[in-house]
Protein backbone atom coordinates (compact mmCIF):
# COMPACT_ATOMS: atom_id res chain seq x y z
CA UNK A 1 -3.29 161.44 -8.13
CA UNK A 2 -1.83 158.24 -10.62
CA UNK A 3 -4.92 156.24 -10.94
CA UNK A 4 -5.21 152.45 -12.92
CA UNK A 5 -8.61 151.81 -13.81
CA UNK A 6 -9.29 148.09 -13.92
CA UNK A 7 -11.96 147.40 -16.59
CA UNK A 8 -12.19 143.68 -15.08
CA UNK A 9 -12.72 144.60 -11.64
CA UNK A 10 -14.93 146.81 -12.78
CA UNK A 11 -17.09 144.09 -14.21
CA UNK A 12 -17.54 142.28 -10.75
CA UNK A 13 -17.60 145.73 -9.18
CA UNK A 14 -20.83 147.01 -11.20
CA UNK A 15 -22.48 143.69 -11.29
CA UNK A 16 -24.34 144.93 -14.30
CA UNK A 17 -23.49 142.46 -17.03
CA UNK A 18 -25.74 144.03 -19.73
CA UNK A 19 -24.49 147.94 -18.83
CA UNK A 20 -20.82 146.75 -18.80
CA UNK A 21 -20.60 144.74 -22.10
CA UNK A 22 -21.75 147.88 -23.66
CA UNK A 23 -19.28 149.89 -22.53
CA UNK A 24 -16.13 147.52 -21.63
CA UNK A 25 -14.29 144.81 -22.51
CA UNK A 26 -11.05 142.92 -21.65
CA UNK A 27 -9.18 139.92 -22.62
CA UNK A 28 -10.85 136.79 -20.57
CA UNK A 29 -7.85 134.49 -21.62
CA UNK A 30 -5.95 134.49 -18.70
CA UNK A 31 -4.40 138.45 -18.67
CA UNK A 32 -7.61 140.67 -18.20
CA UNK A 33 -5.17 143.75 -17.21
CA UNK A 34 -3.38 143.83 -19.99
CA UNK A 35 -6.27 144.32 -23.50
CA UNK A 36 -9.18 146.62 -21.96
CA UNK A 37 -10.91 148.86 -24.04
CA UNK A 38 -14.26 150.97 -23.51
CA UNK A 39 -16.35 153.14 -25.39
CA UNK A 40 -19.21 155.62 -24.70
CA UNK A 41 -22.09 154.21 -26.85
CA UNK A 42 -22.47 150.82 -28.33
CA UNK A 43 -22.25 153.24 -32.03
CA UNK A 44 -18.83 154.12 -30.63
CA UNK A 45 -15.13 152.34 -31.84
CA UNK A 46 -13.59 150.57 -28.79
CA UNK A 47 -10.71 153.08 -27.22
CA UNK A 48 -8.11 151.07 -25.42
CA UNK A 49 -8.00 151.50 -21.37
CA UNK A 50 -4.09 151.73 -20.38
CA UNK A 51 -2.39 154.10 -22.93
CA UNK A 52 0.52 154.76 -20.74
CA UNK A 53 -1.22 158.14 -20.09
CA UNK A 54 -2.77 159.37 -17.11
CA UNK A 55 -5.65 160.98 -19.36
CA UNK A 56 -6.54 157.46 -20.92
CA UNK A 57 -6.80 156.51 -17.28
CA UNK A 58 -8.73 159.43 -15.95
CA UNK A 59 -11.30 159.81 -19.17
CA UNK A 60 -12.20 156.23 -18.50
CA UNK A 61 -12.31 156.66 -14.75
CA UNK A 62 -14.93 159.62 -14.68
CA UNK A 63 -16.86 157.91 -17.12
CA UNK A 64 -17.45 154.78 -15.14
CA UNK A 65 -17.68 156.86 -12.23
CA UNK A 66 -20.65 158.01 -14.01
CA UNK A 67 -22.89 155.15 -14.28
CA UNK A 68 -21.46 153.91 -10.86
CA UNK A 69 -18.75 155.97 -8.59
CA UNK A 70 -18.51 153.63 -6.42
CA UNK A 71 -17.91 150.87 -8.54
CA UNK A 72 -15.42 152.56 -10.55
CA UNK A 73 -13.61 153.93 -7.28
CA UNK A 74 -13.23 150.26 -6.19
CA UNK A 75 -11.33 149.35 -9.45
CA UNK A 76 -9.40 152.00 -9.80
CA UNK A 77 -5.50 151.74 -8.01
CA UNK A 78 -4.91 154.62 -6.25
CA UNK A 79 -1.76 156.63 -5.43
CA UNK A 80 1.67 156.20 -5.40
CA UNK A 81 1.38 153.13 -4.28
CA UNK A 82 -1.17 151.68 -6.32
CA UNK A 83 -3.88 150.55 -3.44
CA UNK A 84 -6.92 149.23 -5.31
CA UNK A 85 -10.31 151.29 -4.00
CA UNK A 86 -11.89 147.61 -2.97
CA UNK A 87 -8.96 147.63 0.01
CA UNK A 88 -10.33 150.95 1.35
CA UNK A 89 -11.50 149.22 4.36
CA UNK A 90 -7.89 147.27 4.72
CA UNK A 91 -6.02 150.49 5.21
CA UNK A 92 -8.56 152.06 7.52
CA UNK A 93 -11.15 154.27 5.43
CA UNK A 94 -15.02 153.39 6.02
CA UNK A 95 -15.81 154.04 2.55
CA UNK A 96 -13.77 153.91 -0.87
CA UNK A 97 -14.83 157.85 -1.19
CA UNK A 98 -13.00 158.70 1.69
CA UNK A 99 -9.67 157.14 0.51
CA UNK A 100 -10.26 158.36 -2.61
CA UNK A 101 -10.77 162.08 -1.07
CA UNK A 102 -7.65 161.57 1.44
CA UNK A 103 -5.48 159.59 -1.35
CA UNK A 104 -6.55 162.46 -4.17
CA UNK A 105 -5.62 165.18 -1.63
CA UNK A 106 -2.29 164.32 0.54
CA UNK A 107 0.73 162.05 -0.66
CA UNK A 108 1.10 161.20 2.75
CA UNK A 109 -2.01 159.86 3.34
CA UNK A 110 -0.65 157.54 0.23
CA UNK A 111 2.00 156.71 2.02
CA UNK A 112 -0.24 155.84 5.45
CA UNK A 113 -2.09 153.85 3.69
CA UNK A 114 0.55 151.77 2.21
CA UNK A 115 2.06 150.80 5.89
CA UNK A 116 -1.36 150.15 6.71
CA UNK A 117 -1.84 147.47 3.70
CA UNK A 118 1.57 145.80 4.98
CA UNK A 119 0.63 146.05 8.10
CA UNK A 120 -2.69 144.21 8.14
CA UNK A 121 -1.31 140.86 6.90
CA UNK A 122 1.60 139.42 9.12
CA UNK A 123 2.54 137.02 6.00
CA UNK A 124 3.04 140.30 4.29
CA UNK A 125 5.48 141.86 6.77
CA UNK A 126 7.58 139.03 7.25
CA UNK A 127 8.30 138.48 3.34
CA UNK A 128 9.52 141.68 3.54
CA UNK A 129 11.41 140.96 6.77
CA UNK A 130 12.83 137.78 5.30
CA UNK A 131 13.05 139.64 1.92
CA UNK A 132 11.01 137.16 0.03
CA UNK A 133 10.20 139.62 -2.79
CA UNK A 134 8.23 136.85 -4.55
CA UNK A 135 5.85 136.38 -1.86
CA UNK A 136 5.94 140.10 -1.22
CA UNK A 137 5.19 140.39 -5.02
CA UNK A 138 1.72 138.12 -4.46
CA UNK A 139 0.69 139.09 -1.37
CA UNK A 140 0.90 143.03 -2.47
CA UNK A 141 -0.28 142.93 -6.17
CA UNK A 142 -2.07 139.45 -6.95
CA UNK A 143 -1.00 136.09 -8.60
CA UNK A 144 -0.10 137.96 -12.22
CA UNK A 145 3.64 139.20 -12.65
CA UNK A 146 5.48 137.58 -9.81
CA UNK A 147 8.68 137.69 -11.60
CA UNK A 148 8.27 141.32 -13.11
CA UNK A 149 7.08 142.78 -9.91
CA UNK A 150 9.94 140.74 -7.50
CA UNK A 151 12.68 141.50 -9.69
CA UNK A 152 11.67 145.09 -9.05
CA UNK A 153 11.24 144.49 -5.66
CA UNK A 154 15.04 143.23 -5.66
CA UNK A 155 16.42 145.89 -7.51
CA UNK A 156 14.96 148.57 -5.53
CA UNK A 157 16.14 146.78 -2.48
CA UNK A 158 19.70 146.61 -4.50
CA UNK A 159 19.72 150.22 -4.67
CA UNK A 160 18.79 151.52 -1.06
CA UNK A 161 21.27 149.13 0.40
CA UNK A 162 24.09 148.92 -1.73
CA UNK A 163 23.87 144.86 -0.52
């Protein structure tokens, strides 16, 4: 399974202030996603988070999983489609290990879970009726990277229909 672990949400996740700062950090000026770094002792150089490698993501992953699983399964994005482990409830699993389980184990349950995230918010589903790919951009990944993410959107959309 494609994970994202997100050393920021992990922060509120753990609610551990003195564990975390030995372990994490991330740049708190505005773009938190984009400089996180962790290491395994405070003797330890800081290793960067997002590589661009699934192992980065993983090594990281089990490690925070380690002093908290279900902390760090509640920051991680899950899946082909990139649901975040705190939405677990959202898209109809009890408890973040059972999407985890069903997300690690079955692409479609990826794929349930996705209609079920656009399909608990009726602002959701009609930006994508109305194809308002901005406000389908915030509503499905946050307030960061409207443009980025809605230019995708539109160019995805581009492709499928040929319109």
């Amino acid at each position: 399974m494609i994970i994202r672990f997100e050393a920021h949400i992990f922060a509120r996740e753990l609610q551990n202030a003195p564990l975390y700062v030995k372990h994490f950090r991330y740049n708190d000026a505005g773009r938190p996603w984009l400089e996180q770094f962790w290491r395994l002792t405070s003797a330890d150089t800081w290793r960067a988070i997002h590589t661009g490698h699934q192992d980065s993501e993983w090594e990281v992953f089990e490690f925070a999983r380690h002093l908290n699983e279900t902390a760090a399964m509640r920051s991680i994005s899950m899946g082909a489609p990139q649901i975040m482990g705190f939405n677990h409830q959202r898209i109809g699993y009890s408890t973040v290990q059972a999407m985890f389980e069903a997300f690690d184990d079955s692409y479609p349950a990826q794929l349930i879970g996705l209609v079920n995230f656009i399909l608990s918010d009726a602002v959701l589903v009609d930006a994508i009726r109305r194809r308002d790919w901005q406000t389908v951009a915030k509503l499905y990944n946050g307030a960061s990277n409207i443009e980025i993410y809605s230019k995708l959107l539109v160019d995805a959309h581009r492709r499928i229909t040929g319109a």
